[in-house]
PDB file of N, CA and C in Angstrom:
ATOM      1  N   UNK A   1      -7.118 -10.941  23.273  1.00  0.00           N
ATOM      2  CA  UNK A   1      -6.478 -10.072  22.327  1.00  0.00           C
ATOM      3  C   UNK A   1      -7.543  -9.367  21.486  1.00  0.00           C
ATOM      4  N   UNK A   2      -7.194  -7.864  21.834  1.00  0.00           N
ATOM      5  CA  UNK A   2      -8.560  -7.511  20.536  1.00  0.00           C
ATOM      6  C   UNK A   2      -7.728  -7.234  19.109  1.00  0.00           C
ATOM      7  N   UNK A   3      -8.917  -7.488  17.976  1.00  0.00           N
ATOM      8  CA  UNK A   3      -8.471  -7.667  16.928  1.00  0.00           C
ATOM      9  C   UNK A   3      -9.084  -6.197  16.089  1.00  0.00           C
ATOM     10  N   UNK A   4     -10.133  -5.426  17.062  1.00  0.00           N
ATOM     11  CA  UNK A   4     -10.649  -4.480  15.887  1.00  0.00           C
ATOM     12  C   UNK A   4      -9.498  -3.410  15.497  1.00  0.00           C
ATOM     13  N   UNK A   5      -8.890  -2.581  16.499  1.00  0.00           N
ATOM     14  CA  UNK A   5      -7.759  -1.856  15.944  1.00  0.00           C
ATOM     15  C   UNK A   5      -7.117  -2.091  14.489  1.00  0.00           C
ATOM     16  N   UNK A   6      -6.777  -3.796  14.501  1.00  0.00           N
ATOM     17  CA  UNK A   6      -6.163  -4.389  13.365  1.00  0.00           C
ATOM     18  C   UNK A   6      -6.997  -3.982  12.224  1.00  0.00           C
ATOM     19  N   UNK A   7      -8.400  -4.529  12.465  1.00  0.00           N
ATOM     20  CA  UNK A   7      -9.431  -4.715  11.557  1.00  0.00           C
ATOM     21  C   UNK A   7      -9.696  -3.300  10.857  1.00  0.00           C
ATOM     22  N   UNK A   8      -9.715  -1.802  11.610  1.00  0.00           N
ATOM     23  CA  UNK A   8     -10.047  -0.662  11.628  1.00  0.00           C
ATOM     24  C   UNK A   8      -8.827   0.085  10.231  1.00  0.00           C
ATOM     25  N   UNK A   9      -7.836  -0.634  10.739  1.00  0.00           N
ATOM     26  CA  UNK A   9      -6.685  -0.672  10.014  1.00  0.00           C
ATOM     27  C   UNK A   9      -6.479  -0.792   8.415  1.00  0.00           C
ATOM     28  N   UNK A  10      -7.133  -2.174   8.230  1.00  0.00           N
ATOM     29  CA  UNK A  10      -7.322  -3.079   7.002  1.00  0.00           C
ATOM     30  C   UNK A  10      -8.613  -2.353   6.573  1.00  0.00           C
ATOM     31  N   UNK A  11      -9.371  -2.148   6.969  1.00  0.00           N
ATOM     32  CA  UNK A  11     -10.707  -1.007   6.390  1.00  0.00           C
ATOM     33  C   UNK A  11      -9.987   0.263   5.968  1.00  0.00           C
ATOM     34  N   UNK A  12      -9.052   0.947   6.592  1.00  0.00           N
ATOM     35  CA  UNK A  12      -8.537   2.230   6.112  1.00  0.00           C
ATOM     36  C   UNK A  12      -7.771   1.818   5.010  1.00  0.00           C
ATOM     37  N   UNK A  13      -6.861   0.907   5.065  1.00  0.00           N
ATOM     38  CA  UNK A  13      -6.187   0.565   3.819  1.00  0.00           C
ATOM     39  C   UNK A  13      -6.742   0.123   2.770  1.00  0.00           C
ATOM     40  N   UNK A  14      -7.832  -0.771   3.162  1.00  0.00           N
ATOM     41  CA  UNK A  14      -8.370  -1.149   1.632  1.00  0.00           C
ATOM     42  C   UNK A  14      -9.086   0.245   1.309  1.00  0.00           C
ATOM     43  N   UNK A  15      -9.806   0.760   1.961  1.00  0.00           N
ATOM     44  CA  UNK A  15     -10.405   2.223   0.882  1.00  0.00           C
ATOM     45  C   UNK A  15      -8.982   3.018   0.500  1.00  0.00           C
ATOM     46  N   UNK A  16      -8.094   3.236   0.995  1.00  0.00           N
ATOM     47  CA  UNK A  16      -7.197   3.746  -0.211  1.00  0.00           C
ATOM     48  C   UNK A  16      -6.660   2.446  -1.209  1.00  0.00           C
ATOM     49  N   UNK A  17      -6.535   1.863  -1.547  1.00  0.00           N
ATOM     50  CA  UNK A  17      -6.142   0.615  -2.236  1.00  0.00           C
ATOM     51  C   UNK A  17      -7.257   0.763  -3.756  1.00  0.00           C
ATOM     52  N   UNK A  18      -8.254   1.227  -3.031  1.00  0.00           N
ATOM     53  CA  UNK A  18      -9.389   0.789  -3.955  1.00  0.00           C
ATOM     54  C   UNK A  18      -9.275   2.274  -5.087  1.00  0.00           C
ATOM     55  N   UNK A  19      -9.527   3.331  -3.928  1.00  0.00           N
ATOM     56  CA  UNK A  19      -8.785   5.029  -4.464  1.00  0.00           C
ATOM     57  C   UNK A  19      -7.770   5.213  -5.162  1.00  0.00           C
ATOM     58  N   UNK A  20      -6.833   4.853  -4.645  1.00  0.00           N
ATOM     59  CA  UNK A  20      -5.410   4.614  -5.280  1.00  0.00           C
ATOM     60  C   UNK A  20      -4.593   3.745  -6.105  1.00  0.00           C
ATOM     61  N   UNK A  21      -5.348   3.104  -7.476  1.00  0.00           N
ATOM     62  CA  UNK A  21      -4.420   2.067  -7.983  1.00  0.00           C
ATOM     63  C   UNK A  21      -2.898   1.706  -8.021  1.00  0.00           C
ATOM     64  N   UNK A  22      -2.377   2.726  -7.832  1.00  0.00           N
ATOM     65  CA  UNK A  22      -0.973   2.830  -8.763  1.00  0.00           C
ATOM     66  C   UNK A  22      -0.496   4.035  -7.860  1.00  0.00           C
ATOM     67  N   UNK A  23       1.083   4.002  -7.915  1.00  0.00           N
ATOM     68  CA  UNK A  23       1.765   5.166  -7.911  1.00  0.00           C
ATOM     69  C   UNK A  23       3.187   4.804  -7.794  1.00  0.00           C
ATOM     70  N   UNK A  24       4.100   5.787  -8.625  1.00  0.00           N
ATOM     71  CA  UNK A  24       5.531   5.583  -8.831  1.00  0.00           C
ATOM     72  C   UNK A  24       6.123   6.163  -7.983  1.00  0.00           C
ATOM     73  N   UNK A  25       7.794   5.349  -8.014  1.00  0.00           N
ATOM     74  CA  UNK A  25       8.439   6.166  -7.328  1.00  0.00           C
ATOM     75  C   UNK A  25       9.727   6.127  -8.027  1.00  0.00           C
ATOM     76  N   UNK A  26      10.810   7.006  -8.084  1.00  0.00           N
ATOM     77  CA  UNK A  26      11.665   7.440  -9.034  1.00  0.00           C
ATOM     78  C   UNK A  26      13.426   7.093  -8.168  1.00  0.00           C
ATOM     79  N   UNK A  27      14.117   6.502  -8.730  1.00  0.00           N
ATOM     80  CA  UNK A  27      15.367   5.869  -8.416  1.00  0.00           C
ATOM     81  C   UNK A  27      16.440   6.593  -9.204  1.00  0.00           C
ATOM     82  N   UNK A  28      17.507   7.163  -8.712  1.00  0.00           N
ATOM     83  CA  UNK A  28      18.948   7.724  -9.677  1.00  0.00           C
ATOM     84  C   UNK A  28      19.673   6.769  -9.542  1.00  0.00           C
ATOM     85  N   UNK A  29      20.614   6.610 -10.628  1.00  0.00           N
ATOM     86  CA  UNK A  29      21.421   5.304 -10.815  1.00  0.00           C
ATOM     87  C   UNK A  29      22.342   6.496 -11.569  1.00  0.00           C
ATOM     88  N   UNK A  30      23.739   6.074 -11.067  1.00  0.00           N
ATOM     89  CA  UNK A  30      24.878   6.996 -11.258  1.00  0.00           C
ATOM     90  C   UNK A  30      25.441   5.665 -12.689  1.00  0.00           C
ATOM     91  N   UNK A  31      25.394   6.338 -13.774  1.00  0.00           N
ATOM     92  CA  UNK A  31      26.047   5.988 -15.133  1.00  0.00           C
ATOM     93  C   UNK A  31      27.832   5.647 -15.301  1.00  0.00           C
ATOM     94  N   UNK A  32      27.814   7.278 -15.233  1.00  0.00           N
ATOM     95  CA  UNK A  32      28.871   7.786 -15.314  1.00  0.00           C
ATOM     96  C   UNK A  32      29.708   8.339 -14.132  1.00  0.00           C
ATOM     97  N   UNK A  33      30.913   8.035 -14.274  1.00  0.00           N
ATOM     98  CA  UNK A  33      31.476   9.387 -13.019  1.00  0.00           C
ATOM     99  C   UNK A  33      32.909   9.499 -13.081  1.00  0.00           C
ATOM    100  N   UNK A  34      33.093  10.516 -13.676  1.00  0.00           N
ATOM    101  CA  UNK A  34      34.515  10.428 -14.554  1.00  0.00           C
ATOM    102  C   UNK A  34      35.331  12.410 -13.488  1.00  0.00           C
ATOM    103  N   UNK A  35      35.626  11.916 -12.646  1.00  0.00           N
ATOM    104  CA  UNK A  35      35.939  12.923 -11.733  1.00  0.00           C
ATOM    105  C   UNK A  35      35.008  14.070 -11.422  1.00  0.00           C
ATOM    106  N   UNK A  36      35.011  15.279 -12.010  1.00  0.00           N
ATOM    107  CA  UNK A  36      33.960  16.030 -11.916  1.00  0.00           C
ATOM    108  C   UNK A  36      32.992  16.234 -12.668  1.00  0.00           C
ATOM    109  N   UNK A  37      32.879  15.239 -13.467  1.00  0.00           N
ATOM    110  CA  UNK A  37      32.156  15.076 -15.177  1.00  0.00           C
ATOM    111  C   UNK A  37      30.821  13.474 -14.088  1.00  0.00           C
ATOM    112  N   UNK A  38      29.539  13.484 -13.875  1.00  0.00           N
ATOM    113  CA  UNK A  38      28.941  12.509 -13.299  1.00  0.00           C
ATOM    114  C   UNK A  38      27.893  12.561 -14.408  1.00  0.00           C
ATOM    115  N   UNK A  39      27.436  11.116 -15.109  1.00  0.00           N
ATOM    116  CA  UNK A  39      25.772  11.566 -15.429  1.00  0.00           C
ATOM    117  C   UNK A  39      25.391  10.487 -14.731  1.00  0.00           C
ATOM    118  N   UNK A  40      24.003  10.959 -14.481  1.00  0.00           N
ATOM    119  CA  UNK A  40      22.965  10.044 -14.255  1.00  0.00           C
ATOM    120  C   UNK A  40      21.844   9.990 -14.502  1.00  0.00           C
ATOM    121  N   UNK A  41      20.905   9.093 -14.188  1.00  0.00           N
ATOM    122  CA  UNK A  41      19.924   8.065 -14.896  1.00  0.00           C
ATOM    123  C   UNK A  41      18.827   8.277 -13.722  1.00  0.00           C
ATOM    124  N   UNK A  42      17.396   9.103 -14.637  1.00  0.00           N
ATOM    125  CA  UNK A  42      16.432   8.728 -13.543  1.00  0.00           C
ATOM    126  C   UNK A  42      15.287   7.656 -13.704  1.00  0.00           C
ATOM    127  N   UNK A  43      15.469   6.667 -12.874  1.00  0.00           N
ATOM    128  CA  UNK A  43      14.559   5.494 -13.187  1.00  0.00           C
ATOM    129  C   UNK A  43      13.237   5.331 -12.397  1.00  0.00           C
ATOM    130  N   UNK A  44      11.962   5.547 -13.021  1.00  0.00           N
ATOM    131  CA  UNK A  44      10.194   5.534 -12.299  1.00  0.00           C
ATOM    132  C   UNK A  44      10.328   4.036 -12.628  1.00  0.00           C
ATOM    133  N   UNK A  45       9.381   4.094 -11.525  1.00  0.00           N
ATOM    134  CA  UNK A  45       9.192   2.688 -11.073  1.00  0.00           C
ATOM    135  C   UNK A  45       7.715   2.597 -10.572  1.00  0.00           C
ATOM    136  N   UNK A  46       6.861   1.885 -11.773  1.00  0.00           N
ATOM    137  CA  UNK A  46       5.214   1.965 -11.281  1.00  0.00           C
ATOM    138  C   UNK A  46       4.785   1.122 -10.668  1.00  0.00           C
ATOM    139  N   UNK A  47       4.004   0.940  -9.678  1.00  0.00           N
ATOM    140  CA  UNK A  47       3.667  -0.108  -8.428  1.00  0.00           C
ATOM    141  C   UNK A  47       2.132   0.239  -8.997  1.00  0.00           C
ATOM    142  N   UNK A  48       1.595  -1.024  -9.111  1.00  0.00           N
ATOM    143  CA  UNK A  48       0.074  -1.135  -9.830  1.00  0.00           C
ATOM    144  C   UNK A  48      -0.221  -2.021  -9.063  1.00  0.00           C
ATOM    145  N   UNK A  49      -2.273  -2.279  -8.301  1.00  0.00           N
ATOM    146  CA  UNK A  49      -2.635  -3.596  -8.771  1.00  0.00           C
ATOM    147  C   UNK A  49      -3.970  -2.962  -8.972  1.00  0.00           C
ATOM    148  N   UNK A  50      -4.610  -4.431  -8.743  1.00  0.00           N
ATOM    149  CA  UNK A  50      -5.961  -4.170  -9.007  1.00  0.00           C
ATOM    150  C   UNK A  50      -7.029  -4.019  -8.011  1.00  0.00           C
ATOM    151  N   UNK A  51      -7.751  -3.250  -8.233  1.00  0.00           N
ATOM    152  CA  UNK A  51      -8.881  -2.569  -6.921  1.00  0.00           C
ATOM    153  C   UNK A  51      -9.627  -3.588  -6.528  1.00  0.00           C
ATOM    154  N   UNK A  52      -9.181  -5.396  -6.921  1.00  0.00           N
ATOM    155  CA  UNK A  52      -9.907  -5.842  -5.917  1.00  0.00           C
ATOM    156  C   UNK A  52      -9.161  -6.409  -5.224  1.00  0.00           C
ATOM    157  N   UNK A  53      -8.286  -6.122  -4.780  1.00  0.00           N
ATOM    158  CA  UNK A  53      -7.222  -6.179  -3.766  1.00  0.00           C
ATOM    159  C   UNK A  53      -7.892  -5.902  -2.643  1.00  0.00           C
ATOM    160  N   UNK A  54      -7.840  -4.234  -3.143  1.00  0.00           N
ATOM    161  CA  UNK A  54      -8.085  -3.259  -1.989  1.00  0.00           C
ATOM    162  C   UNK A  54      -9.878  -3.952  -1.119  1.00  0.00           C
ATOM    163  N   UNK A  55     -10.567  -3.926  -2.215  1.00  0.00           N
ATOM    164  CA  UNK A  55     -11.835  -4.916  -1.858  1.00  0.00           C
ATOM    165  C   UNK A  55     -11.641  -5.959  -1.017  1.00  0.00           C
ATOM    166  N   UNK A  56     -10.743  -7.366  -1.231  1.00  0.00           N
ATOM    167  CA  UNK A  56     -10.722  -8.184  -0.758  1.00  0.00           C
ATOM    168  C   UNK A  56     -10.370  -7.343   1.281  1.00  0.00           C
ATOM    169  N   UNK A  57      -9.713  -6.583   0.940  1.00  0.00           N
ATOM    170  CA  UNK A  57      -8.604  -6.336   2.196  1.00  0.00           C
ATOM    171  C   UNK A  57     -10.029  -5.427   2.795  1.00  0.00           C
ATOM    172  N   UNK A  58     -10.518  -5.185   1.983  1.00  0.00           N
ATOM    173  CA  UNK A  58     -12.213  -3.921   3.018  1.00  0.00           C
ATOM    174  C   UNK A  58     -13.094  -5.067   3.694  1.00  0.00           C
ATOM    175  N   UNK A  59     -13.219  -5.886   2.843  1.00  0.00           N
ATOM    176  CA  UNK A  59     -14.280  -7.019   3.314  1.00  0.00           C
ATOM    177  C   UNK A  59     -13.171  -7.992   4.985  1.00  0.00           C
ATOM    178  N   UNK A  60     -11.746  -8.341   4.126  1.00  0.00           N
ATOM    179  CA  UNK A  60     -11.446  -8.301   5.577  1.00  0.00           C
ATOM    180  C   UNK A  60     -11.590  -8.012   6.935  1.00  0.00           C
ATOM    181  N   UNK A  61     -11.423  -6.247   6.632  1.00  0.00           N
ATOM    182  CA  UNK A  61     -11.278  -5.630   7.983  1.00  0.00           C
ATOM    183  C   UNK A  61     -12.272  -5.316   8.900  1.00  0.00           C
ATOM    184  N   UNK A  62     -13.655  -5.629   7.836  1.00  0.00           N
ATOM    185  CA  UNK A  62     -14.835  -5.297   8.113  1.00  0.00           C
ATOM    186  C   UNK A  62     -15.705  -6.482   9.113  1.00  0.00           C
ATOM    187  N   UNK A  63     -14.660  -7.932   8.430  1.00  0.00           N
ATOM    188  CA  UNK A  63     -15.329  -9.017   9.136  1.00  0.00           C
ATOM    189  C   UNK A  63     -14.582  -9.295  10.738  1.00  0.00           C
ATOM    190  N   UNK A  64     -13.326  -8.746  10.221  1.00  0.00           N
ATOM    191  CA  UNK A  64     -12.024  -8.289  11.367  1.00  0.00           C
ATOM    192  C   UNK A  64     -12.965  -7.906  13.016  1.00  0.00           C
ATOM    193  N   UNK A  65     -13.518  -6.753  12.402  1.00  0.00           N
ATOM    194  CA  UNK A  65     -13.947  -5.453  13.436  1.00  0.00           C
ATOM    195  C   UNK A  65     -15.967  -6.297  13.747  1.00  0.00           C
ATOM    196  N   UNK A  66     -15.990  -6.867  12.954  1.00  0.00           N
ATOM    197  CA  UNK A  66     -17.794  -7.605  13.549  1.00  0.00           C
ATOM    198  C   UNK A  66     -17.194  -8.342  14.237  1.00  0.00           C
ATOM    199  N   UNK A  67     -16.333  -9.291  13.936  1.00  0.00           N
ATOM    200  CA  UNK A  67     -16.277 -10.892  14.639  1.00  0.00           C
ATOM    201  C   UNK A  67     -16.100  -9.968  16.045  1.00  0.00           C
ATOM    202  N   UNK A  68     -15.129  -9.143  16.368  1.00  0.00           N
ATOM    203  CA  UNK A  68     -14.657  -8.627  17.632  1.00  0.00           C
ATOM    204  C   UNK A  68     -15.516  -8.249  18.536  1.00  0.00           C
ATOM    205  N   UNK A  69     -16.507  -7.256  17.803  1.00  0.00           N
ATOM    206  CA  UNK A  69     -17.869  -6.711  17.925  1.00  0.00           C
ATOM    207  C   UNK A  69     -18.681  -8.093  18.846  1.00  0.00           C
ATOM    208  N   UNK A  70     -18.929  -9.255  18.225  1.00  0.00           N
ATOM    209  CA  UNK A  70     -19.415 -10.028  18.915  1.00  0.00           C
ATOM    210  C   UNK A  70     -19.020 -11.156  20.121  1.00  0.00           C
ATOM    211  N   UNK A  71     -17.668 -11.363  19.891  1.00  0.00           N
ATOM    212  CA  UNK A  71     -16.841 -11.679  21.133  1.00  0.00           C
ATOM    213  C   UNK A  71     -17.152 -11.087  22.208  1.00  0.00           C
ATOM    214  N   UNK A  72     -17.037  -9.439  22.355  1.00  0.00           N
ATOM    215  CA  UNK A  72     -17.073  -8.494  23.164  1.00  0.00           C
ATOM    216  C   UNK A  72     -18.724  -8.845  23.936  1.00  0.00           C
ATOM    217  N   UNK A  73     -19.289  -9.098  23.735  1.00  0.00           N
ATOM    218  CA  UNK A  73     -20.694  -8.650  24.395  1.00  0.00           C
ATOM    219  C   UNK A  73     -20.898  -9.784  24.969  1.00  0.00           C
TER     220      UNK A  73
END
């Protein structure tokens, strides 16, 4: 089974992880709805962590794609 694809993977993700702390995403939630009379509610929703996430997950993919590297030969 090769594993670098995987590994190549987890290297692309952790450099955005590391780039990208954070980013929201926005939910409507219906309040009201009184025949043709509706309000609603827009709710952000922030998804955070911390860039050594993304680190831990680079060093992963990196050891991912060597170990394979040396199997192979």
């Amino acid at each position: 089974m090769n594993i670098k694809p995987f590994g190549i993977a987890l290297i692309v993700i952790g450099i955005l992880m590391i780039a990208y702390t954070s980013f929201n995403f926005i939910t409507t939630e219906k309040i009201v709805d009184l025949g043709p009379i509706e309000i609603t509610k827009q709710n952000n929703h922030p998804m955070q962590w911390s860039p050594f996430i993304g680190v831990a997950i680079l060093i992963g993919g990196v050891v991912m794609v060597l170990s394979s590297k040396n199997k192979s030969v």
